[in-house]
Protein backbone atom coordinates (compact mmCIF):
# COMPACT_ATOMS: atom_id res chain seq x y z
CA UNK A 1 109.20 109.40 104.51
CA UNK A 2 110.64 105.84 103.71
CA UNK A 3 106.99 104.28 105.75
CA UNK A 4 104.52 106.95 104.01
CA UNK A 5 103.54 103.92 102.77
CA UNK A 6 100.76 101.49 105.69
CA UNK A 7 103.33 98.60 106.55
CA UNK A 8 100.65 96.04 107.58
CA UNK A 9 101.84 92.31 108.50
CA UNK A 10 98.81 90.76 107.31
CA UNK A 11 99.15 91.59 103.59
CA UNK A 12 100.10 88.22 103.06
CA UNK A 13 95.89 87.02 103.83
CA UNK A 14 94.81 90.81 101.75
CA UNK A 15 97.06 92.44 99.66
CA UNK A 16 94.35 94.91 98.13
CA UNK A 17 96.57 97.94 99.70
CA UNK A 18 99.21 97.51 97.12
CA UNK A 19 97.67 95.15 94.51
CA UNK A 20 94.30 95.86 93.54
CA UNK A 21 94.54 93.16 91.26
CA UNK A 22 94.17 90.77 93.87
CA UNK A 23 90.34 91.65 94.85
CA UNK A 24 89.55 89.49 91.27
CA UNK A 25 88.89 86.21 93.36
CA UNK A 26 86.10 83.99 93.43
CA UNK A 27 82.31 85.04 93.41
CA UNK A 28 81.67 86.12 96.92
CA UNK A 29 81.61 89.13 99.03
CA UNK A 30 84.71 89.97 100.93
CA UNK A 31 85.36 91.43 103.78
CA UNK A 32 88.62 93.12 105.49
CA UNK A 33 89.61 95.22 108.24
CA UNK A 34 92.73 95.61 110.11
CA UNK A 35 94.07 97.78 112.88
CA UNK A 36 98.11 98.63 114.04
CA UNK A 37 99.31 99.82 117.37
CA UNK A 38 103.32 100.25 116.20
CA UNK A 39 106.03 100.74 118.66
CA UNK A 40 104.45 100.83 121.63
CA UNK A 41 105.60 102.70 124.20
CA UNK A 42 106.98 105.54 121.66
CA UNK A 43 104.98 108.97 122.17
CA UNK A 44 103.07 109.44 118.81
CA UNK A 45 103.95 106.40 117.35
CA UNK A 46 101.74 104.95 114.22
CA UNK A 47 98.40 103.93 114.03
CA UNK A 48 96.92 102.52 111.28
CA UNK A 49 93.50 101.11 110.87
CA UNK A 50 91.63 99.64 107.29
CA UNK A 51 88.29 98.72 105.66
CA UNK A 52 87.92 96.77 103.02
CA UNK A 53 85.00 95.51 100.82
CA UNK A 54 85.41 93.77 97.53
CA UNK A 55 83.01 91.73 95.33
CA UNK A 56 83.67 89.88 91.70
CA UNK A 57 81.03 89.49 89.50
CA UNK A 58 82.24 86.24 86.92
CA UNK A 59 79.61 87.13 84.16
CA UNK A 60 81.46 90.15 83.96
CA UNK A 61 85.28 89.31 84.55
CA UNK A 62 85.18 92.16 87.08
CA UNK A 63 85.68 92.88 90.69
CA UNK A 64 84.52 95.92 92.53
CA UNK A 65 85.60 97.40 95.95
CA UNK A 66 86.08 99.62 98.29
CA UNK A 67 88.45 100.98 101.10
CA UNK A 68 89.72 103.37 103.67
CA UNK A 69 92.69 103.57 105.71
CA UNK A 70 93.42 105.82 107.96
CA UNK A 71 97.24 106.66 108.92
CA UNK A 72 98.32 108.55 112.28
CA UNK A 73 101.58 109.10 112.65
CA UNK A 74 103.60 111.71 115.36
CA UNK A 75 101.51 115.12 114.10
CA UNK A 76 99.80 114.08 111.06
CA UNK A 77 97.00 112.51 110.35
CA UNK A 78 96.39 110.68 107.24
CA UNK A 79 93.33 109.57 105.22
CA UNK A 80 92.81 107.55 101.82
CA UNK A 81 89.72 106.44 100.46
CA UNK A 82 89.46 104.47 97.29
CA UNK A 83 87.80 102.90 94.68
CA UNK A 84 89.49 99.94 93.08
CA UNK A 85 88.26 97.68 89.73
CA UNK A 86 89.95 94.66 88.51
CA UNK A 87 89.53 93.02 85.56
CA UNK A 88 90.09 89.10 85.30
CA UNK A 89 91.54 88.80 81.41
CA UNK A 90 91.75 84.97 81.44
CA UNK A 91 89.42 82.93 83.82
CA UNK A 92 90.56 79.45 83.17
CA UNK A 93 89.79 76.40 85.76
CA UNK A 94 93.32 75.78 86.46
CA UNK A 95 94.89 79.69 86.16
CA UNK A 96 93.81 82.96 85.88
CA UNK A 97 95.32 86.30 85.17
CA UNK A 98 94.18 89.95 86.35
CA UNK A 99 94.95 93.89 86.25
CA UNK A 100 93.07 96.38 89.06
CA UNK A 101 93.25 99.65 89.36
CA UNK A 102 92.63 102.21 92.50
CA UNK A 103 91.68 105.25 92.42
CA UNK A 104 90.58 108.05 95.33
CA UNK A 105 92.01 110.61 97.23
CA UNK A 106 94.92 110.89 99.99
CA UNK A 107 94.56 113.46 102.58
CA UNK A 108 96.93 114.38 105.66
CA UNK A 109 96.20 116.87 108.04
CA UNK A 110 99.46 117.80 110.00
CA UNK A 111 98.67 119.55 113.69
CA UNK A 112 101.64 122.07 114.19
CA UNK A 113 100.15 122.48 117.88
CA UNK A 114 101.41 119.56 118.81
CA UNK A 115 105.36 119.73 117.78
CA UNK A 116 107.71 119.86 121.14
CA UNK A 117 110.20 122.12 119.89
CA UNK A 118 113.57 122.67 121.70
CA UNK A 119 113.26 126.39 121.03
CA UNK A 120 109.68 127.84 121.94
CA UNK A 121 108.70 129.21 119.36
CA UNK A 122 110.30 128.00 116.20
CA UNK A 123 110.19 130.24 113.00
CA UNK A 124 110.44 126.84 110.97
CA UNK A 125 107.80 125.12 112.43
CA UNK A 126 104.21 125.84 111.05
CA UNK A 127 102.10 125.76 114.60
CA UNK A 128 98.81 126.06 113.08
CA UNK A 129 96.61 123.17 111.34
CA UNK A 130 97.29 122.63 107.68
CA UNK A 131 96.51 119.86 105.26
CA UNK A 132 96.59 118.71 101.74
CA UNK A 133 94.59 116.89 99.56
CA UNK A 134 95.81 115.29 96.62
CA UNK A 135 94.53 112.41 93.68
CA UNK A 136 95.87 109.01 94.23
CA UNK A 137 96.07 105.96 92.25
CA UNK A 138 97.39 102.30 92.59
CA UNK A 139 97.94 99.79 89.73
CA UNK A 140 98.66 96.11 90.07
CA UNK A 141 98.95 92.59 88.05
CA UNK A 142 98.62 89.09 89.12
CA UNK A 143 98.91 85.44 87.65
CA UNK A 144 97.34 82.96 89.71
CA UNK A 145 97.76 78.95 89.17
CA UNK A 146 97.06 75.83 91.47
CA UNK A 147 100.01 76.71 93.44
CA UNK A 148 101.43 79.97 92.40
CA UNK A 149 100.26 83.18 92.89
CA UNK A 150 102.82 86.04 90.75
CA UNK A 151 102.22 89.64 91.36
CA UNK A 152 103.64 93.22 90.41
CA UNK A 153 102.30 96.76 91.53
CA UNK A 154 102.77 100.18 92.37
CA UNK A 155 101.08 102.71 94.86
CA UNK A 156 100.69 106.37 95.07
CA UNK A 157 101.12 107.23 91.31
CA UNK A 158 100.34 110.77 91.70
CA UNK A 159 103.43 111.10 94.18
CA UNK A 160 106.22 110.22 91.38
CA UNK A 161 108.76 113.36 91.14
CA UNK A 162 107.04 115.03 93.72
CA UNK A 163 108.59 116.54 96.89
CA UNK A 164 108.45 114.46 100.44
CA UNK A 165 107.85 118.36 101.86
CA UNK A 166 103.81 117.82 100.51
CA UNK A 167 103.78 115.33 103.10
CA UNK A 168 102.11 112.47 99.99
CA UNK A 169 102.32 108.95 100.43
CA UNK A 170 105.55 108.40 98.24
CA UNK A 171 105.77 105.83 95.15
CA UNK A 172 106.17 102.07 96.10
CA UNK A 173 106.86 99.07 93.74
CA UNK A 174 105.96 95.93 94.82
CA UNK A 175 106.86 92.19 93.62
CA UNK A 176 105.93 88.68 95.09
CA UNK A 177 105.88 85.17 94.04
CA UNK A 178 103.68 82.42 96.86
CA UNK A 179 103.66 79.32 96.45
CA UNK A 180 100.68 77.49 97.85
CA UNK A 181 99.85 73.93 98.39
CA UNK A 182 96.23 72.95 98.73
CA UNK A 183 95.98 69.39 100.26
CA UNK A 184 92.70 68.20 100.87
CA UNK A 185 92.70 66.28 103.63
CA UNK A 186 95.30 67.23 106.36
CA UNK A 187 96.67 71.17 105.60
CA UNK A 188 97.28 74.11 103.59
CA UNK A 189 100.72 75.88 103.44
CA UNK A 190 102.07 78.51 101.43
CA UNK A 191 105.41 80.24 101.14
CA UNK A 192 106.50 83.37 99.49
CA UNK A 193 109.15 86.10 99.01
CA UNK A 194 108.30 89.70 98.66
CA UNK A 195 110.87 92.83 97.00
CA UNK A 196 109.54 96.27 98.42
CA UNK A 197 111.19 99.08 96.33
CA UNK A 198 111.08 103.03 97.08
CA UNK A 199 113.84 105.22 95.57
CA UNK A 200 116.90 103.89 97.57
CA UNK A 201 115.25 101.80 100.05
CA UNK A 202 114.59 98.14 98.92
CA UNK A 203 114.22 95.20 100.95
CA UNK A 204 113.31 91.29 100.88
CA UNK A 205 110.22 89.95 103.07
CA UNK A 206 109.84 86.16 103.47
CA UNK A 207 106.70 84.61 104.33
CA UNK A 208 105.73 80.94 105.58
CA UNK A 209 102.19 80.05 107.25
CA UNK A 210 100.51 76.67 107.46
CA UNK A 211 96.84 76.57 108.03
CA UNK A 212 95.52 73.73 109.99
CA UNK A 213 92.17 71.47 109.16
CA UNK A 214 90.17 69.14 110.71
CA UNK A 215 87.69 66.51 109.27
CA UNK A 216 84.27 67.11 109.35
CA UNK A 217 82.58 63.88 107.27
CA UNK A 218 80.58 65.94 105.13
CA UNK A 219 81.36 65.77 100.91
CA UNK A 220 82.73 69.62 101.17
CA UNK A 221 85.57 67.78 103.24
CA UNK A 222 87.88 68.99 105.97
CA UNK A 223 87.43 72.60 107.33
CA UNK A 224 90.56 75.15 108.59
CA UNK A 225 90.37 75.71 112.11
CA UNK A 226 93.39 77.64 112.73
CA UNK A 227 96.66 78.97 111.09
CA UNK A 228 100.36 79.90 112.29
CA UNK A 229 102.78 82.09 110.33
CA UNK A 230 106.31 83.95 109.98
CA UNK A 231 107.64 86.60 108.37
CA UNK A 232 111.20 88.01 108.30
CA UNK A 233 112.42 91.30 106.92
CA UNK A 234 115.84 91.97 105.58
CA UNK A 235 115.45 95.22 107.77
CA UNK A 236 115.70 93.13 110.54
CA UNK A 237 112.34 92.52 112.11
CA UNK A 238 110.07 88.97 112.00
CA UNK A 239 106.58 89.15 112.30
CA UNK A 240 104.33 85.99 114.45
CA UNK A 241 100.93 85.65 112.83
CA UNK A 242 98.41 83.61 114.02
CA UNK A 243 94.27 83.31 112.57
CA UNK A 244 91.42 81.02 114.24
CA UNK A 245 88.25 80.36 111.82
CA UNK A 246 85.33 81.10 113.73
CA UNK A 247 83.24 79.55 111.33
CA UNK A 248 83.51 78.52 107.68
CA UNK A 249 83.52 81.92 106.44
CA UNK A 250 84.63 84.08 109.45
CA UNK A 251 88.21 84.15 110.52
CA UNK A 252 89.78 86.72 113.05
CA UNK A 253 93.88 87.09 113.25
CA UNK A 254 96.52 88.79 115.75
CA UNK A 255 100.51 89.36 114.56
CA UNK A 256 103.22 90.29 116.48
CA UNK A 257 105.89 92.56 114.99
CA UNK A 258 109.32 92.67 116.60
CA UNK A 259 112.73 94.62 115.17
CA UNK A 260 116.29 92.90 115.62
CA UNK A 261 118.00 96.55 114.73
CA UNK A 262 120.03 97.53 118.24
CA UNK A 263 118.68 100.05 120.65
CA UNK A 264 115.30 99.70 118.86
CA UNK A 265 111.92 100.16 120.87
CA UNK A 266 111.41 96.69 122.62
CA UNK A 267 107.57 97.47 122.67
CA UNK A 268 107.06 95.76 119.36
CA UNK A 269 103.99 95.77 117.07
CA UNK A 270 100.65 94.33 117.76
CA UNK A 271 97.86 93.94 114.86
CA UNK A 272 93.93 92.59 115.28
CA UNK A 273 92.75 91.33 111.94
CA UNK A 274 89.08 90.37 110.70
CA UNK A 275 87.75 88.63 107.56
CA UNK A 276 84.90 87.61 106.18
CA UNK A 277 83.04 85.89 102.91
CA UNK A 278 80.14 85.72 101.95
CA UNK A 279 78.88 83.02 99.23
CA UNK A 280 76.66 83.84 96.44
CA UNK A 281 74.43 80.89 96.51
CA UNK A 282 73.52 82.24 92.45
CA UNK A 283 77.10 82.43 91.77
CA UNK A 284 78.23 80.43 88.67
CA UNK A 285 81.12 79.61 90.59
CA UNK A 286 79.77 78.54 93.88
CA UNK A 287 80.33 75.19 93.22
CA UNK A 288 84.12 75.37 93.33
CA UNK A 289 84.08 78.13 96.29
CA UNK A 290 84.28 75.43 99.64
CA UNK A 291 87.28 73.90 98.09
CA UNK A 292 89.88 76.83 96.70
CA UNK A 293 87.82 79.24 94.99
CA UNK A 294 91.00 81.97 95.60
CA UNK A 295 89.79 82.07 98.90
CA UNK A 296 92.92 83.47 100.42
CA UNK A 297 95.42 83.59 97.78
């Protein structure tokens, strides 16, 4: 059970799976969805695909959203729908700190039928289709300043002291500190560290990406055009990222997931990636959205 949990690369653009605190960003509609093909090449290996939808509304402090991710891995098949709300407590110009909360259900549907057992017929192997349907819940907190983004959360809060046997999504904890740089006129880079935690399995993620721009003339200045990025894992495996901005408001993204650990699958990990804005032209904070606006961080 130690990846109940979605292990998506591109968490470092969204991280609304494991910190709904993070959906608090500027006054726009936002748009997500991702898709995983992992270890290819491995009969039943995971696929993983999400939806996201988010929206903050700055008269209130509050964002609202939406999501579904769906989880197939070997025999089972998971689902999770959720709600999520965050709450912006301090919405200064310069920093700005927020709590979210998720809330929905997880489902997983395990098909017995398809278990290759050495011995025909197995007495401990239930060959029928079962399922179970249980609350679930995710909590999260993040600081946000001109170049540092600080977040805590935890997933799956109706899983502590349970059993792995009711097939849940166990309990994660996760911490991260980015920092970003937000230069005007030639790029954008960010790097941060990440500390996963479940039980007895912890490791350390690094990130680095640099997003390039090019100058366009107009007042709103220079516009992204593409971005390259790396991530390594203490449990051996680096991750190759790279987005292209369609437009303004429109970027699409691909990431490449390899593991170092001998005798591993060479097949790798491949991941499409979408997102999408759109600007409240009302929005008492549309004025600030073109330049940072929490745009991606």
């Amino acid at each position: 059970m130690a990846q109940a949990d979605i292990s998506m690369a591109t968490h470092w653009y969204n991280r609304a799976n494991y910190n709904p605190a993070s959906i608090a960003r500027t006054e726009y509609i936002y748009l997500f969805s991702n898709v995983q093909e992992q270890w290819v090449g491995v009969d039943g290996a995971p696929k993983v695909f999400n939806v996201q939808a988010s929206e903050y509304f700055n008269r209130m402090h509050s964002a609202f959203g939406i999501s579904l991710v769906g989880d197939r891995i070997g025999v089972t098949q998971a689902y999770n729908p959720m709600l999520t709300y965050a709450y912006r407590v301090s919405n200064e110009r310069d920093w700005a700190f927020s709590l979210g909360l998720s809330a929905g259900v997880f489902t997983r549907f395990v098909d017995g039928s398809l278990f290759n057992a050495v011995t025909v017929i197995d007495p401990s192997i239930p060959y029928n289709m079962s399922n179970i349907t249980q609350p679930d819940a995710n909590f999260g907190l993040e600081f946000q300043s001109t170049y540092f983004v600080l977040s805590a959360s935890t997933t799956h809060l109706f899983s502590i002291g349970k059993s792995d046997n009711l097939f849940l999504n166990t309990n994660h904890r996760y911490g991260s500190v980015i920092y970003k740089n937000t230069d005007p006129e030639m790029f954008n880079y960010h790097i941060g560290v990440q500390v996963v935690n479940r039980d007895n399995l912890t490791y350390f993620e690094g990130n680095a990406g640099i997003r390039v721009k090019r100058q366009t003339g107009l007042v709103g200045g220079p516009r992204e055009i593409f971005d390259i990025g790396f991530t390594y894992r203490t449990s051996q495996s680096m991750t190759v990222l790279f987005g292209i901005n369609i437009s303004q408001n429109l970027r699409v993204g691909y990431a490449y997931d390899q593991s170092f650990v001998t005798g591993y699958n060479p097949g790798g990990t491949h991941e499409l990636m979408i997102e999408c804005r759109i600007p409240s032209k009302a929005a008492s904070t549309h004025c600030i959205c073109e330049s940072q606006g929490y745009w991606y961080h």
